[in-house]
C-alpha atoms as a PDB file:
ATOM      1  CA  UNK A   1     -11.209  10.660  -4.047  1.00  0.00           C
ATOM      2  CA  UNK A   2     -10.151   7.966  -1.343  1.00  0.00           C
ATOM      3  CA  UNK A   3     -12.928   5.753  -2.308  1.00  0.00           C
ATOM      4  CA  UNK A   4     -11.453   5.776  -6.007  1.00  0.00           C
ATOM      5  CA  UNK A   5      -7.888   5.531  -4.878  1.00  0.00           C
ATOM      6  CA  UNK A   6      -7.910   2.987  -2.587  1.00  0.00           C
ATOM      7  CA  UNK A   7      -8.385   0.238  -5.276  1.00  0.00           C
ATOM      8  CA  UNK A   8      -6.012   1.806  -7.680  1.00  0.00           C
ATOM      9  CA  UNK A   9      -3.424   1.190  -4.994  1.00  0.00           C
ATOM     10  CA  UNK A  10      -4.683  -2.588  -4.016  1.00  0.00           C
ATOM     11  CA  UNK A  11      -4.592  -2.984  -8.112  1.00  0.00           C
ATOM     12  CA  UNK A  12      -1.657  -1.286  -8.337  1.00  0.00           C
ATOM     13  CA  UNK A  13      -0.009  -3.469  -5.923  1.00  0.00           C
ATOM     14  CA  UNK A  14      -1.325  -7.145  -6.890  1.00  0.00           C
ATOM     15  CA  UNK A  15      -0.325  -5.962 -10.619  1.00  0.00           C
ATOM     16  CA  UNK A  16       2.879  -4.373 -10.835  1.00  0.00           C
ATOM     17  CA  UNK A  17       4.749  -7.640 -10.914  1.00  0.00           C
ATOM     18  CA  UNK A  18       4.039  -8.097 -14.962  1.00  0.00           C
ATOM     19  CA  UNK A  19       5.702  -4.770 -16.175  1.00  0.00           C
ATOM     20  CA  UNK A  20       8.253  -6.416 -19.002  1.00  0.00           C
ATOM     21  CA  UNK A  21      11.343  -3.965 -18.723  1.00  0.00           C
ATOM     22  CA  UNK A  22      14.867  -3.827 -18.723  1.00  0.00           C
ATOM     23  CA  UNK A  23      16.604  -4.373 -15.493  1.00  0.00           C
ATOM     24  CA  UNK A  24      19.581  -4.318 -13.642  1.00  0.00           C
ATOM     25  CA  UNK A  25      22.021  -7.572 -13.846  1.00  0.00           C
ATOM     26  CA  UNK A  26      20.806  -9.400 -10.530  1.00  0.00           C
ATOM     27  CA  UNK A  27      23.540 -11.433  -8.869  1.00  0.00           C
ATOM     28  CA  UNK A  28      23.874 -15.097  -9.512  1.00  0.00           C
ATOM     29  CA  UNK A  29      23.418 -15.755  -5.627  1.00  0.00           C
ATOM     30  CA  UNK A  30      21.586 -12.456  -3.924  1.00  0.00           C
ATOM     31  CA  UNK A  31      19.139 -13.377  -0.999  1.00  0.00           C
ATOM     32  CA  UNK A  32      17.824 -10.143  -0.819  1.00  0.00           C
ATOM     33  CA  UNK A  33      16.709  -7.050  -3.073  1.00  0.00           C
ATOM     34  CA  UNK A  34      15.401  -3.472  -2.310  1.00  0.00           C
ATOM     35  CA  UNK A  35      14.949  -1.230  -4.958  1.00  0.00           C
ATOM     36  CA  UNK A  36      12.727   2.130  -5.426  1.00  0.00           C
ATOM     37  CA  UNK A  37      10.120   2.938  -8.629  1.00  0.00           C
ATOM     38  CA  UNK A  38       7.723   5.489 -10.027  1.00  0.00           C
ATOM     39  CA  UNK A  39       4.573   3.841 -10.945  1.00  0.00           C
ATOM     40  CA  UNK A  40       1.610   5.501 -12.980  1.00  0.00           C
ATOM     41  CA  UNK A  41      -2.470   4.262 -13.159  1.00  0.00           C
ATOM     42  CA  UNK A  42      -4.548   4.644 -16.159  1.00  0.00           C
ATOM     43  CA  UNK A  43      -7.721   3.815 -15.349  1.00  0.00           C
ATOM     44  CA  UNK A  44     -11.324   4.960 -16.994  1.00  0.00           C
ATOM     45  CA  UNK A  45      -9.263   7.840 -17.649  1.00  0.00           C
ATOM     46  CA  UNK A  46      -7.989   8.624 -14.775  1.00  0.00           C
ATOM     47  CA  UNK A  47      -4.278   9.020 -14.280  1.00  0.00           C
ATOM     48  CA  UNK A  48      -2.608   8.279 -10.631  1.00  0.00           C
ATOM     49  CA  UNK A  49       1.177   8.633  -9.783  1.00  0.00           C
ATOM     50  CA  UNK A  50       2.895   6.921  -7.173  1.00  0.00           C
ATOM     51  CA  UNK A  51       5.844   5.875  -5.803  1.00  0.00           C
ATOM     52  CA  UNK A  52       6.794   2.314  -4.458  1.00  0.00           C
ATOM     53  CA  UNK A  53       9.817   0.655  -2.717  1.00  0.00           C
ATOM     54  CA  UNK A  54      10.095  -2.938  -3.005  1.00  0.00           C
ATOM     55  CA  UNK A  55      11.743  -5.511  -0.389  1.00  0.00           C
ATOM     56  CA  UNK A  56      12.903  -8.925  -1.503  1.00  0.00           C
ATOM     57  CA  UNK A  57      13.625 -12.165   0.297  1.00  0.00           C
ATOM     58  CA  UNK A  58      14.287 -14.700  -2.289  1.00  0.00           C
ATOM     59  CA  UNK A  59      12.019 -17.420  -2.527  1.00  0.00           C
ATOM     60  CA  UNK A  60      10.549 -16.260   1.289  1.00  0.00           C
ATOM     61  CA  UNK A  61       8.854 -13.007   0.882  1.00  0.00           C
ATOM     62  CA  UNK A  62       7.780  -9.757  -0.999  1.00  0.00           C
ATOM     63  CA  UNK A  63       7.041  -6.518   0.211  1.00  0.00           C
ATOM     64  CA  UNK A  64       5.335  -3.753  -1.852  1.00  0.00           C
ATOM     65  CA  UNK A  65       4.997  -0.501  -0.222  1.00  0.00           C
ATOM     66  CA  UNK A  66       3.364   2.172  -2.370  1.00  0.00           C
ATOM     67  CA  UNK A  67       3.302   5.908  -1.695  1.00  0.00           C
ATOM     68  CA  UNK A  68       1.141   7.717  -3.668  1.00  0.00           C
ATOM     69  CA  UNK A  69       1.915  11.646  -1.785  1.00  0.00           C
ATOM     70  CA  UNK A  70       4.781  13.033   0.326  1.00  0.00           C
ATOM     71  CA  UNK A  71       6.176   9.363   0.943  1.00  0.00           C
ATOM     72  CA  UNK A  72       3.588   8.310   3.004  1.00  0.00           C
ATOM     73  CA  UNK A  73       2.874   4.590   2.821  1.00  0.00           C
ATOM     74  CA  UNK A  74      -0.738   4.054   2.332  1.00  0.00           C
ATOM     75  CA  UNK A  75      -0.689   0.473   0.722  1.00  0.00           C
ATOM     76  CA  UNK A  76       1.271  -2.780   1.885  1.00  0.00           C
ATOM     77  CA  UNK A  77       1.448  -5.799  -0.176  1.00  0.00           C
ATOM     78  CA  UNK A  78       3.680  -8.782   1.480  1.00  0.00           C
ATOM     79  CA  UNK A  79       3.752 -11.636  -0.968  1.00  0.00           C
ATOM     80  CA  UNK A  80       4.476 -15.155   0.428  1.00  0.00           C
ATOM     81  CA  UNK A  81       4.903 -18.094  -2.332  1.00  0.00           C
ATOM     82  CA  UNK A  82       1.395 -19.303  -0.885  1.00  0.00           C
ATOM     83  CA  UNK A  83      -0.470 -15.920  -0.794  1.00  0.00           C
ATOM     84  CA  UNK A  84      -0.784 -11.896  -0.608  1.00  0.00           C
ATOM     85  CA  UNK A  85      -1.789  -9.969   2.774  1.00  0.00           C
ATOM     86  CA  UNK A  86      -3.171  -6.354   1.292  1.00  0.00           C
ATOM     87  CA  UNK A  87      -3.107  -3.841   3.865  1.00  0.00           C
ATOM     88  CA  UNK A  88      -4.821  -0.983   3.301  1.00  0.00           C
ATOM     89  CA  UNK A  89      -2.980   1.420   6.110  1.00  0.00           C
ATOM     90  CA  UNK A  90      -5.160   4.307   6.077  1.00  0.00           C
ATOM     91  CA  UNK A  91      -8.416   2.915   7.259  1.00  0.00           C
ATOM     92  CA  UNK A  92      -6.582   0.287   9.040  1.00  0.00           C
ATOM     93  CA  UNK A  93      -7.724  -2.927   7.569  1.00  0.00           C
ATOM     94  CA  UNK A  94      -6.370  -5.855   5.488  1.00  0.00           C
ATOM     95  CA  UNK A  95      -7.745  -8.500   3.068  1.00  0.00           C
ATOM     96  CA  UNK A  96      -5.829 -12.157   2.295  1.00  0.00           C
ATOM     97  CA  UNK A  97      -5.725 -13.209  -1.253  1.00  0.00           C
ATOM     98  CA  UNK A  98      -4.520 -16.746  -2.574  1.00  0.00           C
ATOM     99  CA  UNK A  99      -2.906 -16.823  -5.735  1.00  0.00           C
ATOM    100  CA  UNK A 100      -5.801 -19.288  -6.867  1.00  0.00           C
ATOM    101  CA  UNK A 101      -8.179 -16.629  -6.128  1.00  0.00           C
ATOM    102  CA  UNK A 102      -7.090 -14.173  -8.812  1.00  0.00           C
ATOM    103  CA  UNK A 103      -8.792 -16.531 -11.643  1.00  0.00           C
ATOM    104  CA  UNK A 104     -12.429 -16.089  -9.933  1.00  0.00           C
ATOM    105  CA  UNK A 105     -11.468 -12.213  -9.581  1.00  0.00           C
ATOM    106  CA  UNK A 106     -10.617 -12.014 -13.477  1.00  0.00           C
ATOM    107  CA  UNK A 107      -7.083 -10.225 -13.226  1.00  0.00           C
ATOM    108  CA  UNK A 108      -5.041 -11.223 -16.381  1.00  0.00           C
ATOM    109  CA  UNK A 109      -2.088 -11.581 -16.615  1.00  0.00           C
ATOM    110  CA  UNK A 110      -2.293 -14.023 -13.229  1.00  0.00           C
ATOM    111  CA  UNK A 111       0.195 -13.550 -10.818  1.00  0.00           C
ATOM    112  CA  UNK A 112       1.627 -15.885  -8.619  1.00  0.00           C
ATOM    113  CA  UNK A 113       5.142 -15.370  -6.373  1.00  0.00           C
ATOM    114  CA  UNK A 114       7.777 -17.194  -8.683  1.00  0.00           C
ATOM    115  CA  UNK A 115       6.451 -14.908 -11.340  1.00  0.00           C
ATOM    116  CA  UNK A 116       6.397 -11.846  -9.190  1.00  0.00           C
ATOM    117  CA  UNK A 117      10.139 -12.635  -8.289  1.00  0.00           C
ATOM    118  CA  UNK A 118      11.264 -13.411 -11.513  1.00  0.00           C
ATOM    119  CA  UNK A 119      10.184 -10.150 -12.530  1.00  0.00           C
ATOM    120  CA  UNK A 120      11.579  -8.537  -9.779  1.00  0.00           C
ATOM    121  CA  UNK A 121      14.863 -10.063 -10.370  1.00  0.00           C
ATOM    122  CA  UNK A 122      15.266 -11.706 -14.022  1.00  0.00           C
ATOM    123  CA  UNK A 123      18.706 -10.796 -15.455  1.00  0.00           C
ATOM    124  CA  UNK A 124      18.531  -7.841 -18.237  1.00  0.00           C
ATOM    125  CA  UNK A 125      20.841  -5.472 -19.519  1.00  0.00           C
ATOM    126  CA  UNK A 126      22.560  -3.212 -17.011  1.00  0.00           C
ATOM    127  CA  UNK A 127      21.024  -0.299 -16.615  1.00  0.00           C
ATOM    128  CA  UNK A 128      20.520   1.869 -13.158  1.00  0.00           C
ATOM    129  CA  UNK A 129      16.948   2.657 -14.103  1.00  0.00           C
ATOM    130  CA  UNK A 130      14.364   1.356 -16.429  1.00  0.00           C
ATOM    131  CA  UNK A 131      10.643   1.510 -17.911  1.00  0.00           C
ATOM    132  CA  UNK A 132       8.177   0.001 -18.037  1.00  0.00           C
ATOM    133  CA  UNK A 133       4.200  -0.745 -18.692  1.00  0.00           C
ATOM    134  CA  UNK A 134       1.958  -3.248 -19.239  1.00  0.00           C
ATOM    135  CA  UNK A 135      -1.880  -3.260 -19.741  1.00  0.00           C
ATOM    136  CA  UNK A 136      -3.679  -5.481 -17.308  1.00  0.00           C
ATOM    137  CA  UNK A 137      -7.399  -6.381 -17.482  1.00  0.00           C
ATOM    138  CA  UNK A 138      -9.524  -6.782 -14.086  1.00  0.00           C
ATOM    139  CA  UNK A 139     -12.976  -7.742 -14.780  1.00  0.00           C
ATOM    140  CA  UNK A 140     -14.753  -5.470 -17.031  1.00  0.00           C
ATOM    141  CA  UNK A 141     -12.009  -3.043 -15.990  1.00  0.00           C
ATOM    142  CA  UNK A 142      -8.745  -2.168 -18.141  1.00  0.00           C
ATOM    143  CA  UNK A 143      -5.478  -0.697 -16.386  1.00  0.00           C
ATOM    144  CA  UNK A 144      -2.386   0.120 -17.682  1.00  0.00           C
ATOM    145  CA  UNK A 145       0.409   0.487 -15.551  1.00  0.00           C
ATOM    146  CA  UNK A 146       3.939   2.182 -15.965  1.00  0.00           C
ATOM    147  CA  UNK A 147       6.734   1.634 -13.846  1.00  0.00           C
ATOM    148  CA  UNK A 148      10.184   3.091 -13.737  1.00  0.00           C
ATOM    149  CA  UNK A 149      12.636   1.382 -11.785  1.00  0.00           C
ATOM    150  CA  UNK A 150      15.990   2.755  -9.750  1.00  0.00           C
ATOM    151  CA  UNK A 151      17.996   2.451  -6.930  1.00  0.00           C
ATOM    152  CA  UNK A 152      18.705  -1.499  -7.033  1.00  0.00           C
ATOM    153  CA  UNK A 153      20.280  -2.712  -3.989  1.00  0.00           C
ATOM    154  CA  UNK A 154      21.655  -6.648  -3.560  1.00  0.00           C
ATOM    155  CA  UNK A 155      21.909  -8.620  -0.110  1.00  0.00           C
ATOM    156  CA  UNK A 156      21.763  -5.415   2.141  1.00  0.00           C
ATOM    157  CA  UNK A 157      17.966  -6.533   3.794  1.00  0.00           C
ATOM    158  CA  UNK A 158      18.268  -7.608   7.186  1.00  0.00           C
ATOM    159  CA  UNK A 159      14.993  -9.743   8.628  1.00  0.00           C
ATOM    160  CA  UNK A 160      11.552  -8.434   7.147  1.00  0.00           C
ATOM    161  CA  UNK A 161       9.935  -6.113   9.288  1.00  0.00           C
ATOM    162  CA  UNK A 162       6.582  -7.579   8.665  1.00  0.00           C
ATOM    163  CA  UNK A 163       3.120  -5.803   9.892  1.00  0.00           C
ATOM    164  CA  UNK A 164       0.861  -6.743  12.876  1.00  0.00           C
ATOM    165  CA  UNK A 165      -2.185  -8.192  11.703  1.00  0.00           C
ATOM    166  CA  UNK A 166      -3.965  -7.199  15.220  1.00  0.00           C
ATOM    167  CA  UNK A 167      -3.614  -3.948  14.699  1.00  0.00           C
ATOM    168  CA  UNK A 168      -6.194  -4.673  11.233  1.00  0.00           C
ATOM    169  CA  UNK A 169      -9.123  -5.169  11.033  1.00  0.00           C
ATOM    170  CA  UNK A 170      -9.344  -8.056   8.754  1.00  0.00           C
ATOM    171  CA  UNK A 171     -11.925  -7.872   5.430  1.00  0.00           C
ATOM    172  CA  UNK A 172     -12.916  -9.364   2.214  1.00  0.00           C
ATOM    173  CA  UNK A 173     -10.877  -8.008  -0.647  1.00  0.00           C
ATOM    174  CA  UNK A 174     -13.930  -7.153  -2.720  1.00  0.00           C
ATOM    175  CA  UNK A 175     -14.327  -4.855   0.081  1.00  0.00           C
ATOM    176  CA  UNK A 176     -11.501  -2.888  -1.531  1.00  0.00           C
ATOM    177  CA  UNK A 177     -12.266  -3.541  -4.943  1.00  0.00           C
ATOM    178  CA  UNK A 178     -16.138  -4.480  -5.596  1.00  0.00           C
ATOM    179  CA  UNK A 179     -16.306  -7.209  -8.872  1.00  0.00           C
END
């Protein structure tokens, strides 16, 4: 089952930033954003639950952290505007991915970080949780993705705690996910 997981997770993280839903009113002039959501895979007829946090840093940085069981984070995305660093935590290793990349990988919609913000943070009608999903093709591969937002927080983020790279062992992502 962790073979099968892992790249739900990896696709779960690069793709979560297109869910279209209705947010919470984000402040004219927040620097920073944490908020918690429920996140559920359909894939080849599979279905995988999760749960995610998500860290903010306007225009600096992104951190996914997804939690499929008991809270335990087995997936780290941190999003720069230039790139992704996927860390898969349980076998200790992490891939880089370019934003340019994701054409040659055939992941539609493609992502990049304003988009991934703007999702994160586009102004919507007030609400202290909402849903989502959005179907997302990779490859030969359909996915679609539901997300349920809550627990929005504004400007309470002090300095990202990012992770060690040396502690990784670094990896091609079709390592995680074979194309």
């Amino acid at each position: 089952m962790t073979k099968r997981l892992l790249p739900l997770l990896l696709l779960l993280g690069v793709l979560l930033s297109s869910c279209s839903t209705s947010r919470s009113l984000a402040p004219r002039r927040y620097q920073t954003l944490h908020q918690k959501a429920n996140a559920t895979v359909m894939l080849d007829q599979h279905k995988y639950s999760m749960g995610c946090t998500v860290q903010l840093w306007r225009n600096e940085l992104i951190i996914l952290s997804v939690q499929p069981m008991l809270g335990i984070e087995m997936l780290r995305v941190e999003a720069t505007p230039d790139s992704m660093m996927i860390f898969d935590k349980m076998n200790r290793r992490y891939a880089i991915l370019a934003y340019d990349d994701m054409e040659s990988m055939k992941i539609h919609p493609q992502p990049s970080y304003k988009w991934l913000q703007d999702f994160l943070t586009a102004p919507s009608t007030p609400k202290l949780t909402a849903k989502s999903e959005k179907v997302f093709r990779l490859g030969s591969h359909q996915a679609t993705i539901s997300c349920t937002f809550s627990q929005r927080e504004y400007n309470t983020l002090k300095s990202p705690k990012r992770l060690d790279t040396r502690k990784y062992k670094r990896i091609s992502l079709r390592d995680i996910i074979p194309l």
